[in-house]
N, C-alpha and C. Protein backbone atom coordinates (compact mmCIF):
# COMPACT_ATOMS: atom_id res chain seq x y z
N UNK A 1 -9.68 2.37 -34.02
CA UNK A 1 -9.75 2.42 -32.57
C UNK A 1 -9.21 3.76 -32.09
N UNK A 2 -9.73 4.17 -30.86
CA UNK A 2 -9.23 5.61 -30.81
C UNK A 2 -7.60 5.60 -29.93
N UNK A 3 -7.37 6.70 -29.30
CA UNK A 3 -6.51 6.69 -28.90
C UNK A 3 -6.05 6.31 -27.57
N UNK A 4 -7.25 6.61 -26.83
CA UNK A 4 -7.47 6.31 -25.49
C UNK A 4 -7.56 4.98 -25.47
N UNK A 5 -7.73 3.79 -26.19
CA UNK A 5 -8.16 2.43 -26.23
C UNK A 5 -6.37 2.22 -26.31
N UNK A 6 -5.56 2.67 -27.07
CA UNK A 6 -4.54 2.25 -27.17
C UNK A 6 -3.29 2.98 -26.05
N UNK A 7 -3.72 3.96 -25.73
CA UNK A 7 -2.87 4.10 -24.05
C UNK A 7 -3.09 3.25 -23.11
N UNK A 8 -4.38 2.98 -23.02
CA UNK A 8 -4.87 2.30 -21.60
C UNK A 8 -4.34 0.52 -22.30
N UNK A 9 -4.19 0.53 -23.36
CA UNK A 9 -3.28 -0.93 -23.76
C UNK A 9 -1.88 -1.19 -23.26
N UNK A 10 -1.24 0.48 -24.20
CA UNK A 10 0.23 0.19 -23.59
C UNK A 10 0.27 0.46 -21.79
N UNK A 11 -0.21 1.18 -21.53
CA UNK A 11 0.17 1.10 -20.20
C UNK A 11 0.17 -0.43 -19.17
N UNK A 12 -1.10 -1.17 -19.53
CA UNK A 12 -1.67 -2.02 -19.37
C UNK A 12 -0.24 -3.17 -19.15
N UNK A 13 0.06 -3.11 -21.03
CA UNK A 13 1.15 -4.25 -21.33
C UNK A 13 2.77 -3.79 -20.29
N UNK A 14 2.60 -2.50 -20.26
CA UNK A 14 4.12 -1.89 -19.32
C UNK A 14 4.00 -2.24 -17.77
N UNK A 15 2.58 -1.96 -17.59
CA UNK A 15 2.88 -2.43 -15.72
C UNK A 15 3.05 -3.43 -15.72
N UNK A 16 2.27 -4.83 -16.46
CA UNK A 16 2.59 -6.13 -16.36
C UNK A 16 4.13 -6.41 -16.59
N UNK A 17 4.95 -5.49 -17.49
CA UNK A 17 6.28 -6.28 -17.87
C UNK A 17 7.02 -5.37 -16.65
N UNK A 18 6.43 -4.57 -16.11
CA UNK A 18 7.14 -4.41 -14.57
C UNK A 18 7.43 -5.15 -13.66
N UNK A 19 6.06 -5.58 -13.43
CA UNK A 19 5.89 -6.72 -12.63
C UNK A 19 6.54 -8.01 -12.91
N UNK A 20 6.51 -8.11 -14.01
CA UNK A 20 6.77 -10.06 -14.32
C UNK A 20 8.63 -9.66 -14.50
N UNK A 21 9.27 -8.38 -14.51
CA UNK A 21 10.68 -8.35 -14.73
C UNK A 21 10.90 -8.21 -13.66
N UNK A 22 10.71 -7.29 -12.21
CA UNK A 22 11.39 -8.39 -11.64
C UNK A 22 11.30 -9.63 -10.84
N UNK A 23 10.19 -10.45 -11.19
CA UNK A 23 10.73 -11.70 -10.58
C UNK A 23 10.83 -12.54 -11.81
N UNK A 24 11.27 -12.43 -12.73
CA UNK A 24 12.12 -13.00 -13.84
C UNK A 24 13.68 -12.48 -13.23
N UNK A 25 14.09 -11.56 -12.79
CA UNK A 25 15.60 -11.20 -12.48
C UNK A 25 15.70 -12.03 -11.55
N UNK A 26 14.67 -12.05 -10.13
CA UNK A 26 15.33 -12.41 -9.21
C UNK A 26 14.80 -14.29 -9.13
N UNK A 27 14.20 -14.78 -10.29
CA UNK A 27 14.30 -16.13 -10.13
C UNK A 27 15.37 -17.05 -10.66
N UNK A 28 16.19 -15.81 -11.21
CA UNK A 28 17.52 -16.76 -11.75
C UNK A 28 18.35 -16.86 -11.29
N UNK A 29 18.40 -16.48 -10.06
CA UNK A 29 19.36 -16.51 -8.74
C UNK A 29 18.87 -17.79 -7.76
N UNK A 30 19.91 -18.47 -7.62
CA UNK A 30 19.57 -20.46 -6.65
C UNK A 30 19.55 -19.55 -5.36
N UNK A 31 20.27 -18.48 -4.62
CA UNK A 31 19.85 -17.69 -3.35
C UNK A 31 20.44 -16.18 -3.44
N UNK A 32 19.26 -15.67 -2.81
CA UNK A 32 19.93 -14.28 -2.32
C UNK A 32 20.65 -13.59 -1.53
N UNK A 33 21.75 -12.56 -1.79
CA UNK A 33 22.63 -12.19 -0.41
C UNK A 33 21.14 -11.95 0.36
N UNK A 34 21.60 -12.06 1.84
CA UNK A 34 20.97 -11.80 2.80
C UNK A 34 20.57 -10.25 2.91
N UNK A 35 21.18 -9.46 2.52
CA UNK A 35 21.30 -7.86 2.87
C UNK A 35 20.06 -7.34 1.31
N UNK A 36 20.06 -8.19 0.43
CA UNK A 36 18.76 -8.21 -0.58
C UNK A 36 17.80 -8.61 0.04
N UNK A 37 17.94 -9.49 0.30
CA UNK A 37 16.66 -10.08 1.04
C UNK A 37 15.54 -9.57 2.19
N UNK A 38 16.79 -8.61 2.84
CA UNK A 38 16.30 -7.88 3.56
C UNK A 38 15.58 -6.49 3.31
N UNK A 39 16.30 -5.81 2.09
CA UNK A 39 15.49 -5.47 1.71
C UNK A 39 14.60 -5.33 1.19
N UNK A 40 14.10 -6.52 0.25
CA UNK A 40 13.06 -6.48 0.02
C UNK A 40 11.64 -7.17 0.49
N UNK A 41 12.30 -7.59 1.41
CA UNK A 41 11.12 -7.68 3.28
C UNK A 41 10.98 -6.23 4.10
N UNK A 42 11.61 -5.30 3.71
CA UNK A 42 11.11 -3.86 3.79
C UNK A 42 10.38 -3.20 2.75
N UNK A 43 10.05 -3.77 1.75
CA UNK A 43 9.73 -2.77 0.73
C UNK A 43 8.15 -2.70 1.30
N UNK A 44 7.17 -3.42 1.65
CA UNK A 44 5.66 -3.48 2.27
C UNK A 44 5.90 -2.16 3.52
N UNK A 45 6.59 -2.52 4.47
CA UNK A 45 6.54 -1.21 5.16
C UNK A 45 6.66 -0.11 4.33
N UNK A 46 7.57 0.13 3.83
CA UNK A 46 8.02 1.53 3.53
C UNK A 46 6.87 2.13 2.57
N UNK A 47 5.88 1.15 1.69
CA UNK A 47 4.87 1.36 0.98
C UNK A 47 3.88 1.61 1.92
N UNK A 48 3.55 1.32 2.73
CA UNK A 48 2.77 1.68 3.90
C UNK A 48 2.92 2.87 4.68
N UNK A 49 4.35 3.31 4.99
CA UNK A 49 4.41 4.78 5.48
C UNK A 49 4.44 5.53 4.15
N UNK A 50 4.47 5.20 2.70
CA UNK A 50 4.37 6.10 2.06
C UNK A 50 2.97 6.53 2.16
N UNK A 51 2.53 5.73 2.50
CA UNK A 51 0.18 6.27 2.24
C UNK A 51 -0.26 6.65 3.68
N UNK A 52 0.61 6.37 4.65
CA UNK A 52 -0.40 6.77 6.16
C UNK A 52 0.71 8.47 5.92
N UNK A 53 1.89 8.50 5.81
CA UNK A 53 2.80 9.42 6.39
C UNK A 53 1.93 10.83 5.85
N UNK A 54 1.57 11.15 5.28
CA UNK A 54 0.87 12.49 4.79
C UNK A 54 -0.30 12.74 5.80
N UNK A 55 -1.08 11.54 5.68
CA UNK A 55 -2.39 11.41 6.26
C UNK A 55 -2.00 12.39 7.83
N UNK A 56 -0.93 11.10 8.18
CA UNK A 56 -0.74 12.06 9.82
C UNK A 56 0.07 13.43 10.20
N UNK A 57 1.07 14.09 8.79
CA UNK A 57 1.32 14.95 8.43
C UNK A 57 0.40 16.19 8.75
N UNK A 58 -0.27 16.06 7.38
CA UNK A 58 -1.09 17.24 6.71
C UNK A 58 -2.95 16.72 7.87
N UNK A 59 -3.21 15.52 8.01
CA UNK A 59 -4.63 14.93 8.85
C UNK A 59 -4.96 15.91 9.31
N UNK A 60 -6.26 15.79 9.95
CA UNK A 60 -6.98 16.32 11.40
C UNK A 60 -6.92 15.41 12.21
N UNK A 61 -8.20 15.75 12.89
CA UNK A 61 -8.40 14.20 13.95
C UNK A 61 -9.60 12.96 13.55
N UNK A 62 -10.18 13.78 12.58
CA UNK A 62 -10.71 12.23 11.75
C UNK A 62 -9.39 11.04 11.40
N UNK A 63 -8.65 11.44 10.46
CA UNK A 63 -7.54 11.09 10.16
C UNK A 63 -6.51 10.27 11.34
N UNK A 64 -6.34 11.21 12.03
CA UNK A 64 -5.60 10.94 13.37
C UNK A 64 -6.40 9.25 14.10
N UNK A 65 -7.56 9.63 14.69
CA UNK A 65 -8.14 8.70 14.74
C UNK A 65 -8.64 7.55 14.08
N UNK A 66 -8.70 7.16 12.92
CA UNK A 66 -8.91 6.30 11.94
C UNK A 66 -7.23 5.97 11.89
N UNK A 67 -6.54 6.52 11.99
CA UNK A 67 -5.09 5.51 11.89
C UNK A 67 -4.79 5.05 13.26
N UNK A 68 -4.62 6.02 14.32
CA UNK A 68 -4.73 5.27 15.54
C UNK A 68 -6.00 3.74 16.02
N UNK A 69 -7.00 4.11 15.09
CA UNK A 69 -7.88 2.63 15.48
C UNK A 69 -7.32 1.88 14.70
N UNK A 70 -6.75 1.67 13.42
CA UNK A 70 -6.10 1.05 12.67
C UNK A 70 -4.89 0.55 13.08
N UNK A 71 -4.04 1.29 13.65
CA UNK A 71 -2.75 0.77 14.53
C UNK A 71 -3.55 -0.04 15.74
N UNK A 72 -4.27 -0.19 16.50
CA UNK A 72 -4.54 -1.05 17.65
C UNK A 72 -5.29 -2.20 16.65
N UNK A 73 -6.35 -2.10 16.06
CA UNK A 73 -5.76 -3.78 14.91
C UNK A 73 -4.51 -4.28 14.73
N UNK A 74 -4.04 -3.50 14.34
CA UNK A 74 -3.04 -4.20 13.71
C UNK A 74 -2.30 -4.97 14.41
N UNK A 75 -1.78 -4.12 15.83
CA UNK A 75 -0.79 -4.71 16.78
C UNK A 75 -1.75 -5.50 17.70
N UNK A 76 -2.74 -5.68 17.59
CA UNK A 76 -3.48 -6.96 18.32
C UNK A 76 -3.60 -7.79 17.59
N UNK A 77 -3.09 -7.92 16.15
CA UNK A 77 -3.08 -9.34 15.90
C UNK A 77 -4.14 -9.64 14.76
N UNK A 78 -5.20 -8.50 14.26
CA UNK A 78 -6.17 -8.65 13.38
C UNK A 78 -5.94 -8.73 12.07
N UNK A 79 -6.82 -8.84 11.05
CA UNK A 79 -6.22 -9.49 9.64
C UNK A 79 -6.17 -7.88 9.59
N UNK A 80 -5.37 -7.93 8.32
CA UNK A 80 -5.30 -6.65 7.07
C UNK A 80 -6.45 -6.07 6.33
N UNK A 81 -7.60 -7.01 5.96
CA UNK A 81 -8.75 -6.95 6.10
C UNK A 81 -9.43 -5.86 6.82
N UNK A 82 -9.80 -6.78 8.39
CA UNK A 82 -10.13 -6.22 9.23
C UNK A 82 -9.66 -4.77 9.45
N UNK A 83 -8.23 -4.85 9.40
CA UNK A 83 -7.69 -3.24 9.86
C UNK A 83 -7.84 -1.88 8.36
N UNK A 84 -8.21 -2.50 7.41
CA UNK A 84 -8.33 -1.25 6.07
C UNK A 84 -9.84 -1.39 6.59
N UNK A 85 -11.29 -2.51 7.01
CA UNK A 85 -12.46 -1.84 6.87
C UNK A 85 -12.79 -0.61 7.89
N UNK A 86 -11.86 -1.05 9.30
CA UNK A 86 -12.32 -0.59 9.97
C UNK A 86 -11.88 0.97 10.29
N UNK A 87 -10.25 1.24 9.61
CA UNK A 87 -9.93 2.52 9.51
C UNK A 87 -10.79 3.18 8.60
N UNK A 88 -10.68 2.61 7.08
CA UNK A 88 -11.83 3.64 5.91
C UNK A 88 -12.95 3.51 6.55
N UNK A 89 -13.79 2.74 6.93
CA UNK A 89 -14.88 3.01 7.62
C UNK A 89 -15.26 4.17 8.58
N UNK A 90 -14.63 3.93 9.64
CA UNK A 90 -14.40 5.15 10.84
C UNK A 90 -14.09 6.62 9.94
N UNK A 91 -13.24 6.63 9.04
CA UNK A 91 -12.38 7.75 8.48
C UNK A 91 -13.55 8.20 7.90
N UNK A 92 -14.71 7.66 6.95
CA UNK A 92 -15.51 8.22 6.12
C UNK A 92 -16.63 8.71 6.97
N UNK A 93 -16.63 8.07 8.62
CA UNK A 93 -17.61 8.46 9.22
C UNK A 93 -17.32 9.71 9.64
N UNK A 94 -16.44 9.53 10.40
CA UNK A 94 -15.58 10.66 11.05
C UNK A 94 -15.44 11.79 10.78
N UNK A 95 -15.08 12.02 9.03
CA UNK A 95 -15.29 12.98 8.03
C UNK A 95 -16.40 13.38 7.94
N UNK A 96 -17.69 13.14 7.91
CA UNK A 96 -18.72 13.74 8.36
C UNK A 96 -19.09 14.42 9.80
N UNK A 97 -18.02 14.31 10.72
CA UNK A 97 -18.16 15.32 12.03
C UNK A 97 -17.46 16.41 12.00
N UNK A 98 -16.12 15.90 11.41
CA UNK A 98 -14.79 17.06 11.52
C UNK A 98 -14.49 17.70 9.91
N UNK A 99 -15.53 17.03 8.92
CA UNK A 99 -14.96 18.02 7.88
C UNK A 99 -14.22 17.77 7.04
């Protein structure tokens, strides 16, 4: 087998034992301090300004606009769904006016 068959294995077997360690750590705990807990009911935001924060950084106004239509989903209440088709959508259109 070559070599590439066996990276794309280990890597494969390492993200999974990422994943499954920690909630093997944190299922052996009967409750969590509160101040854990809290943070890790922030960790979804902060993964979220890690992928828009550049966009509106470094963006134009394709960019600009495709996150601003994406923010008025969101805060009206629309699925997550709804708010990724309709930003990449707009964004890929958009990109064909501005470049």
């Amino acid at each position: 087998m070559s070599t590439t068959f066996w990276i794309i294995l280990a890597g494969g077997v390492l993200t999974y034992l990422t994943r499954i360690g920690g909630h093997l750590v944190i299922s052996r705990f009967e409750r969590l301090h509160p101040r854990v807990e809290a943070g890790l009911n922030a960790v979804p935001v902060a993964v979220l300004t890690t992928l828009f924060a550049p966009a509106v950084v470094e963006g134009g106004p394709a960019e600009w606009i495709a996150l601003a239509a994406a923010a008025v989903i969101a805060f009206t209440g629309g699925s997550f769904l709804l708010m990724f088709l309709v930003g990449a959508g707009l964004l890929v259109i958009l990109r064909q006016f501005f470049g």
